[in-house]
Protein backbone atom coordinates (compact mmCIF):
# COMPACT_ATOMS: atom_id res chain seq x y z
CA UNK A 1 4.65 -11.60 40.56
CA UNK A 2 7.76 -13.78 40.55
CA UNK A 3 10.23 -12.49 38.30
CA UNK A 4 11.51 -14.82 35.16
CA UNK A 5 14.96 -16.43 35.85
CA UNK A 6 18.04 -14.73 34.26
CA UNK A 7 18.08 -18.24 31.65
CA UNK A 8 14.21 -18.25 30.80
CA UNK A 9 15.20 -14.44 29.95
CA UNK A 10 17.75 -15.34 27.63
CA UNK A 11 15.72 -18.06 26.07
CA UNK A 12 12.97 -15.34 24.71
CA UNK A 13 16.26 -12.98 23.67
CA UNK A 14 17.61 -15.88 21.47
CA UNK A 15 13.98 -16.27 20.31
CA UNK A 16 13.71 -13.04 18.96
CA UNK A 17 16.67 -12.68 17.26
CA UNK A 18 16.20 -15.96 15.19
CA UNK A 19 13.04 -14.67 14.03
CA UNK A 20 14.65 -11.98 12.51
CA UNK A 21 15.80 -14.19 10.12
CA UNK A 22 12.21 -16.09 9.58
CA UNK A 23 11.29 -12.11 8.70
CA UNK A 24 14.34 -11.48 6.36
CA UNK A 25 13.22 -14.83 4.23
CA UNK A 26 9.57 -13.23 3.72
CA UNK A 27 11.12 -9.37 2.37
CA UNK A 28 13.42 -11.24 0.07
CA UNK A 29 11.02 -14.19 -1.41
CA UNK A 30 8.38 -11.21 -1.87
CA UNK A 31 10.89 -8.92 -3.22
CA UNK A 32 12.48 -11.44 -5.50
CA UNK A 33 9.00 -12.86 -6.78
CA UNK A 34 6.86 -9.52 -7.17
CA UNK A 35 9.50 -7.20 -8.90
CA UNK A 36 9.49 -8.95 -11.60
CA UNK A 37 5.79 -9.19 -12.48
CA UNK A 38 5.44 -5.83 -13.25
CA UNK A 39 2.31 -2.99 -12.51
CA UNK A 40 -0.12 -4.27 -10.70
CA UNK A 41 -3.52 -3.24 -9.03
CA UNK A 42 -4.10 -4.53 -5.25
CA UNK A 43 -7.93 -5.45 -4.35
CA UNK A 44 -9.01 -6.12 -0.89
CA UNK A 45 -11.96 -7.14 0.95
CA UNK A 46 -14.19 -9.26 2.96
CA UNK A 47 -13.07 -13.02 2.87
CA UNK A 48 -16.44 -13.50 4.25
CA UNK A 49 -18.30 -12.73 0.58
CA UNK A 50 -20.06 -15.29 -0.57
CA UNK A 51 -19.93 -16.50 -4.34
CA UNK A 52 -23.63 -15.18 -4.94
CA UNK A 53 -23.13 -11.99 -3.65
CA UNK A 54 -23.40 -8.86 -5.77
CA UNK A 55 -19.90 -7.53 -4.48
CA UNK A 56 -18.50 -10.90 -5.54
CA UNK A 57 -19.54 -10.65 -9.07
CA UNK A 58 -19.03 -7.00 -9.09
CA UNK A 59 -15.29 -8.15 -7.97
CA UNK A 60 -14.81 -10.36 -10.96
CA UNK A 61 -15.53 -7.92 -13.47
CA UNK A 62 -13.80 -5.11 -11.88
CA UNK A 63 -10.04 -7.35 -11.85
CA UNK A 64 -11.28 -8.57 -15.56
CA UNK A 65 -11.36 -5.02 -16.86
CA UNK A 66 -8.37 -4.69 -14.37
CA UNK A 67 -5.91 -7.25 -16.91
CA UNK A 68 -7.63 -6.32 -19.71
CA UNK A 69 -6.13 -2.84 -19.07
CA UNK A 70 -2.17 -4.29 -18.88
CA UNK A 71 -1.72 -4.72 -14.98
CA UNK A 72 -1.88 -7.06 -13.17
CA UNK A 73 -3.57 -7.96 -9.91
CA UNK A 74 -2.82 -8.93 -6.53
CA UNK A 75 -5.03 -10.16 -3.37
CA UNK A 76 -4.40 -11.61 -0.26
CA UNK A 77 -4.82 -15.48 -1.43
CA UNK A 78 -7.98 -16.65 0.25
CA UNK A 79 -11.08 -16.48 -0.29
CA UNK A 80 -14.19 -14.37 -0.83
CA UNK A 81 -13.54 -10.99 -2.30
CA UNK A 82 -9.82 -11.95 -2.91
CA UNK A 83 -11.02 -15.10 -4.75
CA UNK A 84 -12.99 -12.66 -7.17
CA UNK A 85 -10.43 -10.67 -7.67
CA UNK A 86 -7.69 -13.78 -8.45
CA UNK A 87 -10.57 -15.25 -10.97
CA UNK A 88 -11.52 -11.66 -12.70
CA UNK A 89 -7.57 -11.88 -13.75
CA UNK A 90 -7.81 -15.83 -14.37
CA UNK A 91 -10.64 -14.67 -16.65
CA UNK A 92 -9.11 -11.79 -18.49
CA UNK A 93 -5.37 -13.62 -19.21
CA UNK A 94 -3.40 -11.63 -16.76
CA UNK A 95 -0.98 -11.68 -13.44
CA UNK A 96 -2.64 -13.13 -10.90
CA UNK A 97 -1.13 -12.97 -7.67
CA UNK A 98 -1.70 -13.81 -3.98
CA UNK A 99 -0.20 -12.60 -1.08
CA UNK A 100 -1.49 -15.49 1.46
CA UNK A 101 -1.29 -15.29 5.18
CA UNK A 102 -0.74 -17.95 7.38
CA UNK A 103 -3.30 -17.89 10.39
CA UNK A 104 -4.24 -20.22 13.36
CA UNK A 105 -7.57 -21.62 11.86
CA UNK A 106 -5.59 -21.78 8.39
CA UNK A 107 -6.63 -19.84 5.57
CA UNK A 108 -5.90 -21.89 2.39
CA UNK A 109 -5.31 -20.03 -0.87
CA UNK A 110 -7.76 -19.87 -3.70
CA UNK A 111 -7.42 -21.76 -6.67
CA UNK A 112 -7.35 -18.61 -9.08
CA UNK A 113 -3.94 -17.98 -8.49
CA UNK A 114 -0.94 -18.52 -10.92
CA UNK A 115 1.12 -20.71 -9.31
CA UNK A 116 4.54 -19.27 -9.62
CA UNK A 117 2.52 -15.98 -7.99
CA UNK A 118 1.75 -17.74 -4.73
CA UNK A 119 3.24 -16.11 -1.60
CA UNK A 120 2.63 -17.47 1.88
CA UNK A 121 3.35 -14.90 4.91
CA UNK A 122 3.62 -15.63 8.56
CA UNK A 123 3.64 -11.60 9.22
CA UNK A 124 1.42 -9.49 8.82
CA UNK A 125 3.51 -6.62 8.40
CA UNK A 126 5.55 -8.11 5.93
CA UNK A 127 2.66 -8.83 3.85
CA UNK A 128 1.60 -5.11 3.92
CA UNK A 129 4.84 -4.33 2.39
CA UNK A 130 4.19 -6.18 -0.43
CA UNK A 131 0.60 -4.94 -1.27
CA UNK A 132 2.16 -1.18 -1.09
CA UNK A 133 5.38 -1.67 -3.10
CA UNK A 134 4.36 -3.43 -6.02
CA UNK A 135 0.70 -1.84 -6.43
CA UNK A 136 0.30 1.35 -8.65
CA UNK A 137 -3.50 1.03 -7.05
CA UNK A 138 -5.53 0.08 -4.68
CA UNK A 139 -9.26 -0.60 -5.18
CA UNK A 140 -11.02 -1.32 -2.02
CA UNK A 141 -14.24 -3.92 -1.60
CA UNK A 142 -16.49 -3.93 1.03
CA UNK A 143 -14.99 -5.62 4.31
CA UNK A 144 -14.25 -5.87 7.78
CA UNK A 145 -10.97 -5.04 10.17
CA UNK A 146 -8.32 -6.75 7.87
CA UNK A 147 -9.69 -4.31 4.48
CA UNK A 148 -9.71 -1.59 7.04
CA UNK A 149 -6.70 -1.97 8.33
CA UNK A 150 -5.05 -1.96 4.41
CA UNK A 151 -6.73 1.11 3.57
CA UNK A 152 -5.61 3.35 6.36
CA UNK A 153 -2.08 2.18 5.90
CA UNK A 154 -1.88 3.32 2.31
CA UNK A 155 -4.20 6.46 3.41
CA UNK A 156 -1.60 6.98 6.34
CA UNK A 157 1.70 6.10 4.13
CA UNK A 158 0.35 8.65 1.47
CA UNK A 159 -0.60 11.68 3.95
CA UNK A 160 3.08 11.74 5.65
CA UNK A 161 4.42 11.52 1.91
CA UNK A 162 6.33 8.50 2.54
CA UNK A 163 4.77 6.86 -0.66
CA UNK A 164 4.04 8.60 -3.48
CA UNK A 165 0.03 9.06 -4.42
CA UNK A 166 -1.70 6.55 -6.21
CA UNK A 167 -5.00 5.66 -6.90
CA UNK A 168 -7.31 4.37 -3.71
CA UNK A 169 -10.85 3.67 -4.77
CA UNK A 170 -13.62 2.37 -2.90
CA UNK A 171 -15.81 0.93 -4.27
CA UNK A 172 -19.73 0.83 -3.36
CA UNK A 173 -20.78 4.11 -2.39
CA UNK A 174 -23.85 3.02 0.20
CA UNK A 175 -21.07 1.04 2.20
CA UNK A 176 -18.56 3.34 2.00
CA UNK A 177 -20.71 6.49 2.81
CA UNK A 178 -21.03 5.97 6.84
CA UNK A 179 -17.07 6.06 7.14
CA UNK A 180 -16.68 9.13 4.83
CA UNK A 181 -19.27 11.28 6.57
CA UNK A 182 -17.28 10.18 10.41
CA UNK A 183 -13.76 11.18 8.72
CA UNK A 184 -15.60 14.98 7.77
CA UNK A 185 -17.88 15.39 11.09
CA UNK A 186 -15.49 13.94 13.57
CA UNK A 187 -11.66 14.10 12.15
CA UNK A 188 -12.09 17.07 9.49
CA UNK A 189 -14.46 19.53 11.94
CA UNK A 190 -12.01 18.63 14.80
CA UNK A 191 -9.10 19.30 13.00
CA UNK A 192 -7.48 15.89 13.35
CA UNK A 193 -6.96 15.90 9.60
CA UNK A 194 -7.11 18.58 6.77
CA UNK A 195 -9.18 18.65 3.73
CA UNK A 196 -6.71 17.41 1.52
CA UNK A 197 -6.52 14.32 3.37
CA UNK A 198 -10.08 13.51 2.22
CA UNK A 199 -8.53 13.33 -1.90
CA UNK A 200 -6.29 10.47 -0.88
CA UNK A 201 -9.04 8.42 -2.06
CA UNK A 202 -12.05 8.50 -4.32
CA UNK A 203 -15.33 6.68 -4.19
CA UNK A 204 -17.06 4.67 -6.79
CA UNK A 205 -20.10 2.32 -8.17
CA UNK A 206 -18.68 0.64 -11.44
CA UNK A 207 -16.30 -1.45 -12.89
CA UNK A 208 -15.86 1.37 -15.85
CA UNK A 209 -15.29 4.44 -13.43
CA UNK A 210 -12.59 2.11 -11.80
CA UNK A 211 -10.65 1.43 -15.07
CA UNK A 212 -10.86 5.23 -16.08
CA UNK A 213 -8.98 6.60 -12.52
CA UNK A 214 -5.98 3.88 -12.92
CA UNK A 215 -5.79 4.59 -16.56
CA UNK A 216 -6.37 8.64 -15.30
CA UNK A 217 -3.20 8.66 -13.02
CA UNK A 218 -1.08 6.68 -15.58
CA UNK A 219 -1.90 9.13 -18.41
CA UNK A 220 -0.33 12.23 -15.81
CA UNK A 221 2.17 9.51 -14.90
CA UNK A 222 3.08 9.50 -18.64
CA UNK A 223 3.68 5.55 -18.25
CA UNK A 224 1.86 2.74 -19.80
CA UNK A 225 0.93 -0.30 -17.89
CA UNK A 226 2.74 -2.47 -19.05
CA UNK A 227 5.88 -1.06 -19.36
């Protein structure tokens, strides 16, 4: 293979560096914007849930009781499960935020979404960021790569103590149960991870069992949600 010319070279180099800058603009508009919202609960899942599906509805009602509670809630901006969750806070009267990423085919932002509480990111990475540092929660939906990819961040951020522990809840034990049994009889047995690894997160059915862990860890926290 020919190598690149020295100028081509230098043409990536200068490339790179100016996107450090495109990269600095995302930390400090997300920064800027979320810090001053206040607690909030993060909700992920499939974009692919339709509006008549059960984890759809279940969605709404879980970010209603969510508000209703004093925090406030964040998704990623598009649509399906992070629609539900942007209209269960529309619904209940609180923060509704999205953290929207910018992708080839376009993902627009839901409607559901207060307006001043509308972030679009061209990094993934960045975006991450933002769901970890201004979430005292995470409550999980079903879904695919993307919600996977969420969850064993925070799982991974918690279990080398660079965050501190807060609530992870899936939600929907019968989806959730395959994955749980492969961490125990492949990672656990193996001794890949330890049994205390497992607690990072807790598993759920109901909207109500959701509300009582947040409210759970804020009680120990001695804080209040809307503080």
């Amino acid at each position: 293979m020919k190598p690149q010319n020295k100028k081509n070279w230098n043409e990536i180099k200068t490339h790179d560096s100016w996107s450090l800058f495109k990269i600095m603009s995302e930390f400090v508009e997300g920064y800027e914007k979320l810090s001053a919202i206040g607690p909030c609960v993060s909700i992920f899942g499939s974009a692919r849930t339709k509006l008549s599906n059960n984890d759809y509805k279940l969605t709404v009602e879980i970010s209603t009781k969510i508000v209703k509670n004093g925090y406030g809630v964040i998704s990623g901006g598009g649509p399906g499960i992070m629609e539900a969750a942007n209209k269960g806070a529309k619904i209940g009267g609180g923060a509704s935020v999205g953290l929207n990423i910018l992708l080839p085919h376009e993902q627009g932002s839901n409607p559901f979404i207060d307006k001043d509480k509308l972030i679009d990111f061209h990094y993934f990475f960045v975006r991450k960021v933002m769901f970890v540092k201004y979430a005292q929660g995470f409550v999980v939906m079903p879904g695919g790569l993307g919600t996977l990819d969420e969850l064993f961040e925070a799982m991974t951020l918690i279990q080398t103590k660079k965050i501190e522990k807060f609530p992870i809840v899936l939600v929907g034990k019968d989806y959730w149960h395959g994955l749980v049994n492969w961490l125990e009889e492949k990672l656990l047995k193996t001794n890949k991870i330890n049994k205390n690894d497992l607690s990072i997160f807790e598993i759920v059915d109901s909207a109500e069992e959701v509300i009582e862990i947040l409210n759970k860890y804020y009680e120990n926290k001695n804080l209040r949600p809307n503080f």
